[in-house]
Protein backbone atom coordinates (compact mmCIF):
# COMPACT_ATOMS: atom_id res chain seq x y z
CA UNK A 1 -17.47 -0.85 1.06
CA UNK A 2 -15.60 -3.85 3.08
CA UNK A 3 -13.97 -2.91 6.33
CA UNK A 4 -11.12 -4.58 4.84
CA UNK A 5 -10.68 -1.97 1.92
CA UNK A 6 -11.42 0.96 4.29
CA UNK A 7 -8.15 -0.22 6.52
CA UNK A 8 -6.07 -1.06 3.79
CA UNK A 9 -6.90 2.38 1.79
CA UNK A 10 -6.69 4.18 5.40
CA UNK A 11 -3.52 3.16 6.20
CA UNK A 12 -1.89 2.80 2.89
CA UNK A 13 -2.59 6.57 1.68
CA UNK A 14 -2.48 8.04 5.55
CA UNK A 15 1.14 6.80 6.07
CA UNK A 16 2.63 7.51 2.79
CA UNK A 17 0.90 10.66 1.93
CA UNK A 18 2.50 12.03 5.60
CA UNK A 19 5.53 10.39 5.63
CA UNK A 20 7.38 10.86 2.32
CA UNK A 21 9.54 13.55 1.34
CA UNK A 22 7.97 14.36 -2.34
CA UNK A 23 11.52 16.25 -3.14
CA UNK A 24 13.28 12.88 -2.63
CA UNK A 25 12.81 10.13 -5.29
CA UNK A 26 14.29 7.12 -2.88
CA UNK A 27 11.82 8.61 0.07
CA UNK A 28 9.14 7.89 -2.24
CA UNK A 29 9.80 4.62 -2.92
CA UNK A 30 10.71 3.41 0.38
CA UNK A 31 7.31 5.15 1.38
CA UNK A 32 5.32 3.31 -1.10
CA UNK A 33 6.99 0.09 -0.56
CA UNK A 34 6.42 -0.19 3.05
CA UNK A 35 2.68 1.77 3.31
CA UNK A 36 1.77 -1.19 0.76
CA UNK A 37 2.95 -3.58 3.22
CA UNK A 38 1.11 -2.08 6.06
CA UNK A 39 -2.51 -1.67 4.43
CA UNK A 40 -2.00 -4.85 3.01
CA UNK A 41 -1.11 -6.17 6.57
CA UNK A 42 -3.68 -4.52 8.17
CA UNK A 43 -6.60 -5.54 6.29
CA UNK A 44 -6.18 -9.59 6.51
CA UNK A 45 -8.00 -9.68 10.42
CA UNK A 46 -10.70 -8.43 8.59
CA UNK A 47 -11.15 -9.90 5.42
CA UNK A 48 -13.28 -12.98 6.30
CA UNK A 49 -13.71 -14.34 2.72
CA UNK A 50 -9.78 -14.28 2.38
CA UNK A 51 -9.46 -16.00 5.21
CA UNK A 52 -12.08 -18.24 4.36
CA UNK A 53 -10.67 -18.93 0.89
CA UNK A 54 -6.90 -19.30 2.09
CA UNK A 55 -7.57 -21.64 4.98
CA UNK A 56 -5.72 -20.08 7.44
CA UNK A 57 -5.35 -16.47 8.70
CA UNK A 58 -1.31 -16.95 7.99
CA UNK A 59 -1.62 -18.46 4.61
CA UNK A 60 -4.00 -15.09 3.94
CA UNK A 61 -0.92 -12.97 5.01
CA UNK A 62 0.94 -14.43 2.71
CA UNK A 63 -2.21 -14.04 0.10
CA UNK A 64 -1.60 -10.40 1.11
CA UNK A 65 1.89 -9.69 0.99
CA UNK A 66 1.51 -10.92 -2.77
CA UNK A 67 0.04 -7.56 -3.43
CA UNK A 68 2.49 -5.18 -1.73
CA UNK A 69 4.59 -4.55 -5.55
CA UNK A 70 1.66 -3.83 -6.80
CA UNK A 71 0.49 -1.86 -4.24
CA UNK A 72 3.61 -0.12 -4.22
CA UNK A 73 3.91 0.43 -7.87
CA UNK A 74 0.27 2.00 -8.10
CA UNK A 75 0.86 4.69 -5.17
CA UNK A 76 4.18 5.42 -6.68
CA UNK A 77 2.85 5.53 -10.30
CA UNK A 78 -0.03 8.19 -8.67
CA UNK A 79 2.11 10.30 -6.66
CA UNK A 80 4.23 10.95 -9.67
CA UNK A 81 1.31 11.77 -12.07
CA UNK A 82 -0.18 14.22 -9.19
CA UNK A 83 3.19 15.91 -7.78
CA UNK A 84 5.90 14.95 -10.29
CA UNK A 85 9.58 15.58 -8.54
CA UNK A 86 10.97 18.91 -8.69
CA UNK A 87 13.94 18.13 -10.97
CA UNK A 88 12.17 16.00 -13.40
CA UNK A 89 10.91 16.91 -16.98
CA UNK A 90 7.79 15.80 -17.32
């Protein structure tokens, strides 16, 4: 596995898993939004072949920070399948 996917699933998953407040809809989405943003921040130093491929370690960011929706969306999309919130009727 890349050392870039082992910081960007580290930090993703650590920070939101501990930080949100699962009885809070809004906490969850802010939590996802900005964990997304820091994995995907976090793994750009070492992704070489992004780097590589974008030119420039900024214009990788920026490769990067494309993914954070998605990123956000998928841990959001989990968290409700595995702990839906306590009012809903699922």
């Amino acid at each position: 596995m890349p050392l870039s996917t082992i910081a960007f699933t580290t930090t993703t998953f650590s920070l939101y898993w501990t930080a949100r407040d699962p009885s809070d809809p809004l906490s969850r989405v802010r939590w996802c939004a900005l964990s997304a943003l820091v994995g995907s921040v976090s793994e750009v130093p070492l992704d070489k072949a992004k780097i590589k491929m974008a030119g420039s370690l900024p214009r990788a960011l920026i490769l990067a920070l494309a993914r954070v929706p998605l990123g956000a969306m998928m841990l959001f999309a989990t968290d409700y399948a595995i702990e839906p919130p306590p009012n809903s009727k699922s």
